[in-house]
Protein backbone atom coordinates (compact mmCIF):
# COMPACT_ATOMS: atom_id res chain seq x y z
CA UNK A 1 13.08 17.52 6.73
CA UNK A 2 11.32 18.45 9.99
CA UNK A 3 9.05 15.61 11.42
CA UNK A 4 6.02 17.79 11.88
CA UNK A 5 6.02 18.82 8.12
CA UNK A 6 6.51 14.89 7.58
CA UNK A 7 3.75 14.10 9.47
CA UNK A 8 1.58 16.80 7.51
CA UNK A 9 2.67 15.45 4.27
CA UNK A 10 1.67 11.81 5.48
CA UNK A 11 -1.62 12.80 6.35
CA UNK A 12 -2.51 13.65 2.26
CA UNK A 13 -3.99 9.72 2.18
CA UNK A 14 -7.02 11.77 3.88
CA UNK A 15 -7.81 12.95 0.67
CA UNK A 16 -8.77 9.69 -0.50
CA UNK A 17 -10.18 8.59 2.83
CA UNK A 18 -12.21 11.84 2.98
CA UNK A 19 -13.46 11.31 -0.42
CA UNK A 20 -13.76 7.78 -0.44
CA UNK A 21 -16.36 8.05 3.02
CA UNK A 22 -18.53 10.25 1.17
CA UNK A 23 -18.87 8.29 -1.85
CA UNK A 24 -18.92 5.02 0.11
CA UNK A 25 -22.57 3.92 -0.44
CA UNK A 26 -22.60 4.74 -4.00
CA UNK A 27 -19.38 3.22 -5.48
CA UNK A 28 -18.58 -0.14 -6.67
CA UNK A 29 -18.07 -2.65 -3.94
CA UNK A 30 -15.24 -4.54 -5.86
CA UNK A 31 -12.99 -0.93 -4.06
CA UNK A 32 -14.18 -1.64 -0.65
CA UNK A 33 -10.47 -3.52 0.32
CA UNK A 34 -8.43 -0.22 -1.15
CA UNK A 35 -10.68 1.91 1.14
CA UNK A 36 -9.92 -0.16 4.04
CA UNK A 37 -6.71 0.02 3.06
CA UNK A 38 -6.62 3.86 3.34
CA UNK A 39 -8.03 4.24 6.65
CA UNK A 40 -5.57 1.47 7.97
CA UNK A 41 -2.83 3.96 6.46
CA UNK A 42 -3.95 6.86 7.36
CA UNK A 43 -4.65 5.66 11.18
CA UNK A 44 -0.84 4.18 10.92
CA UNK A 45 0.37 8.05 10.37
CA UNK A 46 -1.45 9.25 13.42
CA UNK A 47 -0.20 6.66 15.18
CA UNK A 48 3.06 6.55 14.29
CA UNK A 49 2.91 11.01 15.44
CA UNK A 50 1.95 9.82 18.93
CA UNK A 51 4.24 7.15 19.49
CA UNK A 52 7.09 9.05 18.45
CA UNK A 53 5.77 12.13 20.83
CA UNK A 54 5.47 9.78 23.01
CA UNK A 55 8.26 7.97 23.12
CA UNK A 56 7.30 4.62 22.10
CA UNK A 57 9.50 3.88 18.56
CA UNK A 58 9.06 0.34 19.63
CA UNK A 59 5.49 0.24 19.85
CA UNK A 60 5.77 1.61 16.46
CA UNK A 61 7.70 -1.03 15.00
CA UNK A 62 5.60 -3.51 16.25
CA UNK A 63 2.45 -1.86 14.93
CA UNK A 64 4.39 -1.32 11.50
CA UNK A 65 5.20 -5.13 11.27
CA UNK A 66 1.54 -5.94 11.58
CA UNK A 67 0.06 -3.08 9.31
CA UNK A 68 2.89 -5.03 6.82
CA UNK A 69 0.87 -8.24 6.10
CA UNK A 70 -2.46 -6.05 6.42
CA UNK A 71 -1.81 -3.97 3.40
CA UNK A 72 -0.57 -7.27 1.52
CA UNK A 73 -3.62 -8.48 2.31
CA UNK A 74 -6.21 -5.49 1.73
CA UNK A 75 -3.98 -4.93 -1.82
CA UNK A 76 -4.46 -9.03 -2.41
CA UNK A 77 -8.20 -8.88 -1.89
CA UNK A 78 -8.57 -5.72 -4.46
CA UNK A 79 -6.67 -7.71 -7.11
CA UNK A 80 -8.59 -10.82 -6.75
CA UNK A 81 -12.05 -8.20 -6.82
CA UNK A 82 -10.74 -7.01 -10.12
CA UNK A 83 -10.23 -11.13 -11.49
CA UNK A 84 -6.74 -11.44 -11.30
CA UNK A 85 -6.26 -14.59 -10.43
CA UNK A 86 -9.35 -15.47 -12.34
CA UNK A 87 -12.23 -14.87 -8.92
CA UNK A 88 -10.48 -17.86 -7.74
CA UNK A 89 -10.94 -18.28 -4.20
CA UNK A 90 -8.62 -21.09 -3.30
CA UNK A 91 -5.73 -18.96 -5.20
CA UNK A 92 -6.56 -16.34 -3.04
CA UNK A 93 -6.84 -17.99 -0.31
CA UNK A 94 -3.35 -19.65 -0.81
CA UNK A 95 -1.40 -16.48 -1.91
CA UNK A 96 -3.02 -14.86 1.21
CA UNK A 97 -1.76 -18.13 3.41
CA UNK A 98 1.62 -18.21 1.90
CA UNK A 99 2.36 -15.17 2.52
CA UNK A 100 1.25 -14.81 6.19
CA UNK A 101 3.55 -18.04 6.92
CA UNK A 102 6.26 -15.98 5.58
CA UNK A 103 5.22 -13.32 7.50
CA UNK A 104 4.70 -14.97 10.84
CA UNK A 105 8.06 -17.25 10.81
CA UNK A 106 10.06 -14.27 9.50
CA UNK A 107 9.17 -12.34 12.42
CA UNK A 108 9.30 -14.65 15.10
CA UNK A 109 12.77 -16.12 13.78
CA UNK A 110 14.09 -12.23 12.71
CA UNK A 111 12.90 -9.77 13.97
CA UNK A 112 10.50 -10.71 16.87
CA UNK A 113 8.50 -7.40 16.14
CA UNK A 114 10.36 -5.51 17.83
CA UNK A 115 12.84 -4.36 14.40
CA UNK A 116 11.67 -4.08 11.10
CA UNK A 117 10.92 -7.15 8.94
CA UNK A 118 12.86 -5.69 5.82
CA UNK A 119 13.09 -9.09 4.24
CA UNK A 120 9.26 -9.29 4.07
CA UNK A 121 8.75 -5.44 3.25
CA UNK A 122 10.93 -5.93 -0.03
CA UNK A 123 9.34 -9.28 -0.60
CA UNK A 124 5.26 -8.45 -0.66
CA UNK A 125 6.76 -5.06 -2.39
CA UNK A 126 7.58 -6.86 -5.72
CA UNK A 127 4.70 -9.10 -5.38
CA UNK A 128 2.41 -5.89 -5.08
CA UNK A 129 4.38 -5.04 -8.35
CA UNK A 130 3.93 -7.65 -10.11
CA UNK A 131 0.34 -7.80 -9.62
CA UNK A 132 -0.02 -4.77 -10.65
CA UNK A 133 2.00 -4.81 -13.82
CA UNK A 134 -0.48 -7.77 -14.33
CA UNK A 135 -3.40 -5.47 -14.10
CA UNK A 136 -2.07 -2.96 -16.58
CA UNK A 137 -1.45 -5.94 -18.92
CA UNK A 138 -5.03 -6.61 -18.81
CA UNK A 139 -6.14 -3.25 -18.84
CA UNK A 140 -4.51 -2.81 -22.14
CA UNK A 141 -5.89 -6.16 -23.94
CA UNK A 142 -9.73 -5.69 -22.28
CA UNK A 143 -10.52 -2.03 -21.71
CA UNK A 144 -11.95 -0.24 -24.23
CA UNK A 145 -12.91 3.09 -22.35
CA UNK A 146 -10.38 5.43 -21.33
CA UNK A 147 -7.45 4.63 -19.42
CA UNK A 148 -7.09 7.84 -17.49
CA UNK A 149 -10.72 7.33 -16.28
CA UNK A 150 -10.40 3.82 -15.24
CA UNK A 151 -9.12 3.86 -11.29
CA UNK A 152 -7.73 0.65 -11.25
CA UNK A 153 -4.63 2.77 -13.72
CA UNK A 154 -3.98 5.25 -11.28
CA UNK A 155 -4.21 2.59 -8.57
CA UNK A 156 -1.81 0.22 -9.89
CA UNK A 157 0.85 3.28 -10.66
CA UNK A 158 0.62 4.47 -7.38
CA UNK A 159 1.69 1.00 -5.95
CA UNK A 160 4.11 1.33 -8.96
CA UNK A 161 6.08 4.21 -8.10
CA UNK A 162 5.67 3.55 -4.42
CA UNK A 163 6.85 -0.07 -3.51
CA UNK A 164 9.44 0.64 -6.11
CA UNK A 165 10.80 3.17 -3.76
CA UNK A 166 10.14 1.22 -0.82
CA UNK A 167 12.32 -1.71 -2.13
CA UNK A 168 15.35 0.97 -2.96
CA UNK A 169 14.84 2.36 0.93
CA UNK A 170 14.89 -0.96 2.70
CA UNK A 171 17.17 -2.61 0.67
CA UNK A 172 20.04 -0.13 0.97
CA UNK A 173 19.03 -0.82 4.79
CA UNK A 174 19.59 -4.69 4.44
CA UNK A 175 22.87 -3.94 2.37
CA UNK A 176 26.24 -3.81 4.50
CA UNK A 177 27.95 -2.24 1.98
CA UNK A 178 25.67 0.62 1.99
CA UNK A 179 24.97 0.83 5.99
CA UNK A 180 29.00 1.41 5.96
CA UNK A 181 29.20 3.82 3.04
CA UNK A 182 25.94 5.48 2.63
CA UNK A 183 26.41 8.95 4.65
CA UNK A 184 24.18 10.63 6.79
CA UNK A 185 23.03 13.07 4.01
CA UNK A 186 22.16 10.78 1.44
CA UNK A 187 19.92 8.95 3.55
CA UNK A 188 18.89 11.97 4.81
CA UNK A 189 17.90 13.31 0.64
CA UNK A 190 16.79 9.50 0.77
CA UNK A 191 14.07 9.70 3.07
CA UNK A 192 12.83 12.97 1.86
CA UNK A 193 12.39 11.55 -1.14
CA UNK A 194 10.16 8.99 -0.44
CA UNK A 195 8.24 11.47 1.70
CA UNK A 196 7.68 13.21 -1.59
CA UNK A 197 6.83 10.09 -3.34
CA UNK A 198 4.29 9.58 -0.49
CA UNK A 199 2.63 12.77 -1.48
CA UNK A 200 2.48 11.71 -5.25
CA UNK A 201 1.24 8.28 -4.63
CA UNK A 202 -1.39 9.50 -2.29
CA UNK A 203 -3.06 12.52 -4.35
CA UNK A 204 -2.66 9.32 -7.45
CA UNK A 205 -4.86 7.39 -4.81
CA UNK A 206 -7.20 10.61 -4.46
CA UNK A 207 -7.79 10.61 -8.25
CA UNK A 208 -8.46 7.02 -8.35
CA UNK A 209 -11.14 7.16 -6.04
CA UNK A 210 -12.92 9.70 -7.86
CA UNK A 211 -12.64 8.04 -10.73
CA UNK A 212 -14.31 4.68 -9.04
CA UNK A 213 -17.50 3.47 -10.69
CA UNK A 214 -21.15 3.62 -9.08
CA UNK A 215 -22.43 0.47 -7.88
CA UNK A 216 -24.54 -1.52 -10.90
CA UNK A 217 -28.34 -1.09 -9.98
CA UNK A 218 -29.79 -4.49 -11.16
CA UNK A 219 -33.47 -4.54 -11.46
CA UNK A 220 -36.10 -7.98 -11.41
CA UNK A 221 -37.99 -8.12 -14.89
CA UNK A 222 -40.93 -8.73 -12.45
């Protein structure tokens, strides 16, 4: 697939940027971290175009080690809005420690940010999975509107389909068997395919916005 038409495709997490500016003084607060998280994705993309152009890959690499533990982080802070771990700050707090330790030593020891940390990509991948299962578990039990119109469904199958992808990509990269075996069309159809998957996830991420709540208007009985 041609890099340029890559780079188009990449930039569909506009849509939800886009849409999510607009409606930003109006919707519920609780969605401010998956916002964030857009714009820190979508400014990743343009980035990554220039430093390519440019000829910077390693810049790159460095910049998509650190975006790593940023959209952990922005993803952690949505779950813990919608009462996963029960509004509990020290939980959050500790997840969010843990897994910046991991982060840190991994890429100091590995990688020193200049190659990718593939160890912690599949790792806050299937934590971002699991949390998200989580929220579907709940969804089921507590909601009582429709699911289709609840955001935090489309939300949660975006990061679904996505880091389950993810893990498949960089894992096959981590595997010597495959590095040796895997030929230069596969991982050719395999990146495509995640550039598709891209495009799903992010017009999923479009819906979801739409579908956020207004902010609750609470009014003094005085």
């Amino acid at each position: 697939m041609d890099s340029t038409v890559r780079f188009i495709l990449s930039l569909s997490i506009g849509l939800a940027v886009i849409i999510g500016i607009v409606r930003f003084r109006r919707i519920d607060s609780s969605y401010y971290p998956f916002l964030y998280n857009a714009i820190a994705a979508l400014s990743v993309e343009i980035l990554n175009r220039i430093l390519n152009v440019t000829g910077h890959p390693h810049a790159f690499t460095f910049m998509l080690n650190v975006f790593s533990y940023i959209d952990f982080f922005f993803f952690l802070w949505l779950f813990h809005n919608w009462g996963l771990f029960n509004r509990r700050k020290t939980t959050f707090i500790a997840i969010a420690s843990v897994f910046f330790i991991i982060w840190l030593v991994s890429n100091i020891i590995l990688t020193g940010f200049i190659k990718n940390n593939s160890y912690f990509f599949i790792l806050y991948a299937f934590a971002l999975i699991f949390f998200s299962v989580n929220t579907f578990n709940k969804m089921v039990v507590n909601e009582r509107s429709s699911i289709y119109r609840n955001p935090k469904f489309w939300i949660c199958l975006g990061i679904i389909i996505f880091y389950s992808f993810f893990i498949v990509v960089f894992a096959t990269g981590l595997s010597v068997f495959f590095e040796r075996n895997m030929s230069r069309v596969f991982r050719r159809e395999l990146w495509a395919i995640s550039v598709y998957s891209n495009l799903l996830v992010n017009l999923l991420y479009a819906v979801a916005v739409i579908c956020i709540p207004r902010k609750k208007n609470y009014t003094s009985l005085f």
